[in-house]
N, C-alpha and C. Protein backbone atom coordinates (compact mmCIF):
# COMPACT_ATOMS: atom_id res chain seq x y z
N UNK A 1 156.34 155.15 142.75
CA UNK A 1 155.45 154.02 142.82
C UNK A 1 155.97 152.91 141.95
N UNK A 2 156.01 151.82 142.17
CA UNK A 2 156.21 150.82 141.73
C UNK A 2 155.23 150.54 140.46
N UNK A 3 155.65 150.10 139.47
CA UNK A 3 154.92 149.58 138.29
C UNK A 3 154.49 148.17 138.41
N UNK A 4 153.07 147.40 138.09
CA UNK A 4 153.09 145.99 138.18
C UNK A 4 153.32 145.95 136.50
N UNK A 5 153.72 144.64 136.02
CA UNK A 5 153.87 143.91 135.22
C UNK A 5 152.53 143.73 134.98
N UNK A 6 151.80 143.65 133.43
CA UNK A 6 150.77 143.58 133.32
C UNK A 6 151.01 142.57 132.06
N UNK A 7 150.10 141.35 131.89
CA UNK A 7 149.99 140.40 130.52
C UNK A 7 149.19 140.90 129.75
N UNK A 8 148.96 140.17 128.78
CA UNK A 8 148.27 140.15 127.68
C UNK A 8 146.48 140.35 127.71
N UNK A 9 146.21 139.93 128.72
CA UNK A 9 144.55 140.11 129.33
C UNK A 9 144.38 141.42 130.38
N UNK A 10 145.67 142.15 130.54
CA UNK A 10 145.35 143.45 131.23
C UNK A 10 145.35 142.85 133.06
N UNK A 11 145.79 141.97 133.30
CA UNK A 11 145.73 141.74 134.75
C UNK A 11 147.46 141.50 135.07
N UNK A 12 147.61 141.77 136.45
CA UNK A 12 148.66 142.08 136.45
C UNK A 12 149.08 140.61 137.21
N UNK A 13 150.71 140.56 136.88
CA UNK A 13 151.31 139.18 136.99
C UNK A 13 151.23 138.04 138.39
N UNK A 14 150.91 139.13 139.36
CA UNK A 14 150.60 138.62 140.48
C UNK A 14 149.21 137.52 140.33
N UNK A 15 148.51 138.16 139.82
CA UNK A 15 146.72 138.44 139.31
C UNK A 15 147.08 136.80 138.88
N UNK A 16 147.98 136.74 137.73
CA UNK A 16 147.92 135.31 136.96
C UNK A 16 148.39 134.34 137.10
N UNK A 17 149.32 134.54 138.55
CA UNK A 17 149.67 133.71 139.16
C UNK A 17 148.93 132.76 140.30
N UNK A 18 148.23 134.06 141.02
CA UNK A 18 147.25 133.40 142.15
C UNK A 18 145.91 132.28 141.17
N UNK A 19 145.69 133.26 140.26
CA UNK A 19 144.81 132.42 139.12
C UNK A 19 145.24 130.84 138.42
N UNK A 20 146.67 131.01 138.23
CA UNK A 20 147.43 129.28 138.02
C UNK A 20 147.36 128.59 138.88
N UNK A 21 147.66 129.38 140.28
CA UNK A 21 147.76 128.42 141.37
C UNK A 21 146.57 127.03 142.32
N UNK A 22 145.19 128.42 141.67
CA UNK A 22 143.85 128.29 141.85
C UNK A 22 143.57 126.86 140.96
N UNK A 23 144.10 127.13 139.64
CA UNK A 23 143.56 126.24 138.95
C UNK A 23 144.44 125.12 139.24
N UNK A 24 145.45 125.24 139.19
CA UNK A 24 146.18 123.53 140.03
C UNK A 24 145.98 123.34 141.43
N UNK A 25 145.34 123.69 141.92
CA UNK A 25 144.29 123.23 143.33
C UNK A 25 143.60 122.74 142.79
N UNK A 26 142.63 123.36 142.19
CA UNK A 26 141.37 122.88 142.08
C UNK A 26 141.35 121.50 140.94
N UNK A 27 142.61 121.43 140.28
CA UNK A 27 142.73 119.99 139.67
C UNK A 27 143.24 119.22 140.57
N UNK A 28 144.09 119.15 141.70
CA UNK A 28 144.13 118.40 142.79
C UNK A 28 142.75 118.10 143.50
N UNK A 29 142.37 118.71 144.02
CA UNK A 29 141.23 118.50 145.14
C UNK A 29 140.20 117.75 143.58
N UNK A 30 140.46 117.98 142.47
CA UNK A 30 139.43 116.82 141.65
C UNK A 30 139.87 115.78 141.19
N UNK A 31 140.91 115.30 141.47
CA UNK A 31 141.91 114.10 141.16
C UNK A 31 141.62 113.73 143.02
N UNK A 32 141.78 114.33 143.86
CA UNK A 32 141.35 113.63 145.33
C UNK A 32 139.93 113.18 145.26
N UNK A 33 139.04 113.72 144.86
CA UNK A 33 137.47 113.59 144.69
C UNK A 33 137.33 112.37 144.30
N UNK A 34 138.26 112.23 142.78
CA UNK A 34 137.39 111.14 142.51
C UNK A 34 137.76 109.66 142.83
N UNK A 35 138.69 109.32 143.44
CA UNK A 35 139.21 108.21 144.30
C UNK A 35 138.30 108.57 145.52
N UNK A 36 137.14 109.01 146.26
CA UNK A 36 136.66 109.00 147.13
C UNK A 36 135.14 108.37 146.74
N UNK A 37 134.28 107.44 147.25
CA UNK A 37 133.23 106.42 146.95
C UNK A 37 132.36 108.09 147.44
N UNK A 38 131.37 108.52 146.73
CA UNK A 38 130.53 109.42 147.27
C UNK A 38 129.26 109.09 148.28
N UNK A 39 129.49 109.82 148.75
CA UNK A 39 128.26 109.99 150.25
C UNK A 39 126.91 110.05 149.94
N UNK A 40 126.34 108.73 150.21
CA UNK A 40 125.02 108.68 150.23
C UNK A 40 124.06 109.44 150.99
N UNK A 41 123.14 110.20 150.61
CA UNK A 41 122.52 111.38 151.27
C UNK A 41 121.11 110.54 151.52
N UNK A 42 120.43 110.64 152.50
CA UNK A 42 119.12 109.87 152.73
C UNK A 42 117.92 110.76 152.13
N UNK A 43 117.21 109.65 151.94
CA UNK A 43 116.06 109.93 150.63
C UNK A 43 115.06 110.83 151.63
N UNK A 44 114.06 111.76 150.47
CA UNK A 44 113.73 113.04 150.88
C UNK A 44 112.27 112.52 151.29
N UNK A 45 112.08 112.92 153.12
CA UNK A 45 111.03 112.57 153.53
C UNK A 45 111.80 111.22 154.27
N UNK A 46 112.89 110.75 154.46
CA UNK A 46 113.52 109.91 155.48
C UNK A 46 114.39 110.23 156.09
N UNK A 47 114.35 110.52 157.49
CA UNK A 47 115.58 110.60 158.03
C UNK A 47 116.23 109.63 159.27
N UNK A 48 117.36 110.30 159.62
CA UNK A 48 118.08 109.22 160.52
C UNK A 48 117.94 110.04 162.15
N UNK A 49 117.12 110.85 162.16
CA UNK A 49 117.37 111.39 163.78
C UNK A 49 115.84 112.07 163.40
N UNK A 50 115.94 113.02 164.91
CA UNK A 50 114.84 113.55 164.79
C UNK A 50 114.71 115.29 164.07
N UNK A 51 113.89 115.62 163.75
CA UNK A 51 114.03 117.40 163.62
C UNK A 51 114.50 117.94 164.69
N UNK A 52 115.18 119.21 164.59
CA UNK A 52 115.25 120.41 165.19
C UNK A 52 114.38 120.64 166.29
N UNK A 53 113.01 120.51 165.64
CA UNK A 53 111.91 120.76 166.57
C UNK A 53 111.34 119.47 167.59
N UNK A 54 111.38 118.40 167.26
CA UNK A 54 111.25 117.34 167.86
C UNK A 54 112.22 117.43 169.21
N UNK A 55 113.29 117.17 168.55
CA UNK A 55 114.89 117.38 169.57
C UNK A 55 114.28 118.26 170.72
N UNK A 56 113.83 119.47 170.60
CA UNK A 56 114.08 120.53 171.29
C UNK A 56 112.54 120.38 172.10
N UNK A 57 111.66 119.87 171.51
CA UNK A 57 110.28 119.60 172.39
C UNK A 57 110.71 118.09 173.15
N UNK A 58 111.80 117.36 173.19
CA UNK A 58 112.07 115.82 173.90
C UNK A 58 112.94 116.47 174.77
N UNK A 59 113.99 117.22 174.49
CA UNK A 59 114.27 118.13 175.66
C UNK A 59 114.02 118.81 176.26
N UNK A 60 112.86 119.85 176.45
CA UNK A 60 112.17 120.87 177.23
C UNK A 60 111.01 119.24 178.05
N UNK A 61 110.60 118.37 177.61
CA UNK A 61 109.68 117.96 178.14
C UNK A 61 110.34 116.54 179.32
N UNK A 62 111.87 116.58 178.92
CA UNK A 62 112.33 115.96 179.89
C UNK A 62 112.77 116.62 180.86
N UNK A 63 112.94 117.97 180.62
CA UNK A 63 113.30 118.97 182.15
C UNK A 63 111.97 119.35 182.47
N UNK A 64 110.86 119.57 181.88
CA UNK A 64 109.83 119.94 182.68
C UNK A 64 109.06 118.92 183.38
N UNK A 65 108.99 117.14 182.86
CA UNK A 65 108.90 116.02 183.35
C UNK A 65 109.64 116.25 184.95
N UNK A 66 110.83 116.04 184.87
CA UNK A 66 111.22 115.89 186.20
C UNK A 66 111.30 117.04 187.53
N UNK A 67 110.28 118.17 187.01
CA UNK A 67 110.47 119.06 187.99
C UNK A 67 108.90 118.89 188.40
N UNK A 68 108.11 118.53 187.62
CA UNK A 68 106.72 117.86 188.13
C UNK A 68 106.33 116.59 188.75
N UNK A 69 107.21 115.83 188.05
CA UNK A 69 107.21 114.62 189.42
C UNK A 69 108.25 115.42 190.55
N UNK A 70 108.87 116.10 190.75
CA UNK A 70 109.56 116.29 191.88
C UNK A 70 108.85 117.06 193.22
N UNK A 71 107.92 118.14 192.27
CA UNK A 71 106.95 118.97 192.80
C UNK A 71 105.75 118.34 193.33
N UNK A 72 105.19 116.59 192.22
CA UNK A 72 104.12 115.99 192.81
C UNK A 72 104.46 115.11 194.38
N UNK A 73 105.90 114.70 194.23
CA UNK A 73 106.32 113.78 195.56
C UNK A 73 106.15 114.93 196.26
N UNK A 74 107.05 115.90 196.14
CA UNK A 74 106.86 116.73 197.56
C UNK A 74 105.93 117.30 198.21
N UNK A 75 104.20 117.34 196.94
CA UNK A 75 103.33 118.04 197.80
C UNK A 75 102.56 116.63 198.10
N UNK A 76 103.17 115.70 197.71
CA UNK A 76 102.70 114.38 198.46
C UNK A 76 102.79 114.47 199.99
N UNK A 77 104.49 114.60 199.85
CA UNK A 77 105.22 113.97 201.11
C UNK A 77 104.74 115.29 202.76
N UNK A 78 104.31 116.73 201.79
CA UNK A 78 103.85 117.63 202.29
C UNK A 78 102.47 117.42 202.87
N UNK A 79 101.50 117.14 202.07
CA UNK A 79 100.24 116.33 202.82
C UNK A 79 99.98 115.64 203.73
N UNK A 80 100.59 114.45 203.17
CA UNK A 80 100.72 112.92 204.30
C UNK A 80 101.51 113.20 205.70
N UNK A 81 102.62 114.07 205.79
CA UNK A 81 103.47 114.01 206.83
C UNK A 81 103.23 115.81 207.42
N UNK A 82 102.68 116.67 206.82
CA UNK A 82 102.37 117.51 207.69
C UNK A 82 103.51 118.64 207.66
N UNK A 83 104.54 118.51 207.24
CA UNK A 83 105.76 119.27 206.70
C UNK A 83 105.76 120.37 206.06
N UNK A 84 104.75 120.66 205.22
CA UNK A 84 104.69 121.76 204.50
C UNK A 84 105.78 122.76 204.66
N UNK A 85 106.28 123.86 204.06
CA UNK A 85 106.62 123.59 202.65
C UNK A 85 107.79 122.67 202.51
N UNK A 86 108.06 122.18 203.41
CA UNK A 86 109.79 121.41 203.40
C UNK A 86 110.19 120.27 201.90
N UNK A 87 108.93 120.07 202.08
CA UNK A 87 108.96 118.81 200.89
C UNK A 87 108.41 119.20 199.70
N UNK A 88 108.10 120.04 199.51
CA UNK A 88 107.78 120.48 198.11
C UNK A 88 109.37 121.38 197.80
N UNK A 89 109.65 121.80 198.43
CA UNK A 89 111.12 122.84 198.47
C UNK A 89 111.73 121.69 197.93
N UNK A 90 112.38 121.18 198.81
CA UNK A 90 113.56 119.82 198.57
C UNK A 90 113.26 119.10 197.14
N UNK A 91 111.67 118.32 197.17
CA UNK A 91 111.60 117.68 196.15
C UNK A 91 111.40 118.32 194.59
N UNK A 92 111.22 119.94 194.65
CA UNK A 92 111.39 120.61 193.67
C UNK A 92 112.65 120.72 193.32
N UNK A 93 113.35 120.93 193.87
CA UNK A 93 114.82 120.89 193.36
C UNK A 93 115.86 119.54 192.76
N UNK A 94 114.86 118.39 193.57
CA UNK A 94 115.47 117.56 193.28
C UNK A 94 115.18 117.05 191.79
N UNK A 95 113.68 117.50 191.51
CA UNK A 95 113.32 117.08 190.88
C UNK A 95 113.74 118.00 189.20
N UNK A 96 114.16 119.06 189.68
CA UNK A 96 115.08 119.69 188.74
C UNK A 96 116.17 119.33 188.71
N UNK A 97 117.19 118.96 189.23
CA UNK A 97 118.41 118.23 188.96
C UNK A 97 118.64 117.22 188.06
N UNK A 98 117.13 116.48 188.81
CA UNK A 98 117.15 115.11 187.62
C UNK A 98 116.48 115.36 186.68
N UNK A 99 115.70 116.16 186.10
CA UNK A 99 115.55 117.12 184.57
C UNK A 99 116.78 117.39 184.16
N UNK A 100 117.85 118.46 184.53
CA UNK A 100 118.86 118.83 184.19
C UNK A 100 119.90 117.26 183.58
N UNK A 101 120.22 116.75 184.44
CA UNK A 101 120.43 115.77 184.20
C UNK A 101 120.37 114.53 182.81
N UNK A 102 118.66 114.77 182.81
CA UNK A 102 118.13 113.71 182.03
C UNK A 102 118.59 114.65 180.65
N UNK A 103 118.19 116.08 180.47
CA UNK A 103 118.67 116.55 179.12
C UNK A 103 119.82 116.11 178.98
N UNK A 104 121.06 116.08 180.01
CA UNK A 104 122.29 116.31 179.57
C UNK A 104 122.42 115.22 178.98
N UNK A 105 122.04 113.75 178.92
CA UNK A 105 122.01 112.66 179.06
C UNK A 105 121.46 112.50 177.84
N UNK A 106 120.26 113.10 177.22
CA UNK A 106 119.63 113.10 175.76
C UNK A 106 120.65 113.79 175.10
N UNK A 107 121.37 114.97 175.07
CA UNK A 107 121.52 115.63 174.19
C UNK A 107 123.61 115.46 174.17
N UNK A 108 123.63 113.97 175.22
CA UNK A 108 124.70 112.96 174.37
C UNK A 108 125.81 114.41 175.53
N UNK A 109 125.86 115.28 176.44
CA UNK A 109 126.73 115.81 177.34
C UNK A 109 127.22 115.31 178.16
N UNK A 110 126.29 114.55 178.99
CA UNK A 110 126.97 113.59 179.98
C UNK A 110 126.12 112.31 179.58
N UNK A 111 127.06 111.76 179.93
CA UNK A 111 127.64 109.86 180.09
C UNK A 111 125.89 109.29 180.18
N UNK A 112 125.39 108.14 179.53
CA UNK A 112 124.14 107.80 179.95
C UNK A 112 124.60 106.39 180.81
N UNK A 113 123.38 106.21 181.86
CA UNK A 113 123.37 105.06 182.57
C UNK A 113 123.75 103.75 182.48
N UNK A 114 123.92 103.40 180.91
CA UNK A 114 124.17 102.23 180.77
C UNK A 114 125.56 102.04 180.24
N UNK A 115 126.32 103.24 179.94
CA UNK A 115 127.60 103.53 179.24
C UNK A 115 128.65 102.34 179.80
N UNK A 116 128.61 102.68 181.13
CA UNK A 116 129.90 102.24 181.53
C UNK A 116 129.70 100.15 181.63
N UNK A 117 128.23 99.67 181.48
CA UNK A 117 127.69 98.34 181.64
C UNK A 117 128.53 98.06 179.96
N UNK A 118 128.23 98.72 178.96
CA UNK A 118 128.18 98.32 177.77
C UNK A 118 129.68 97.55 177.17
N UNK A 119 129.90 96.59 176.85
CA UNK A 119 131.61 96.00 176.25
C UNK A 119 131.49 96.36 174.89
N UNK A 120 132.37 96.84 174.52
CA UNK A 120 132.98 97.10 172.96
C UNK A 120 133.89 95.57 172.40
């Protein structure tokens, strides 16, 4: 078996090396720190978006929005024109697409409507 080299504190040379190395990192990354202007964190009880929970009730209520107007045209279009179920079928689906859609569109996945109007 190989013997390690052991110092004066009982750890072996490897041990006090990874330990030097540690500590001249960590005086780099604090010589990088402090040439960096620190990050203003927003004050407690203000924020810049919505909660977790907000987010996630503006998204469930924009996919369930458009599958109820889709469901109300079609048992419209089902009434008035005599079609039954054709138009509640069709306009349910459609009307889920454009739910699907509208989340993807909130939650910044696909492209919103006005993207491509907008000049930089």
């Amino acid at each position: 078996m190989a013997d390690n080299a052991h110092d004066e504190d009982g750890r072996s040379t490897e041990e006090a090396a990874l330990s030097a190395r540690l500590r001249r990192l960590g005086e780099q990354l604090d010589r990088q720190g402090a040439g960096r202007p620190a990050e203003s964190k927003p004050a407690e009880g203000s924020s810049t978006g919505p909660t977790g929970f907000a987010r996630g009730f503006q998204l469930s209520s924009e996919l369930v929005g458009g599958v109820v107007v889709g469901a109300v045209i079609g048992w419209s279009l089902d009434y008035w024109l005599g079609i039954a179920p054709w138009g509640m079928i069709v306009f349910l689906l459609v009307g889920f697409v454009a739910g699907v859609m509208n989340v993807m569109r909130s939650a910044g996945v696909w492209p919103s409507r006005d993207a491509g109007n907008r000049e930089n």
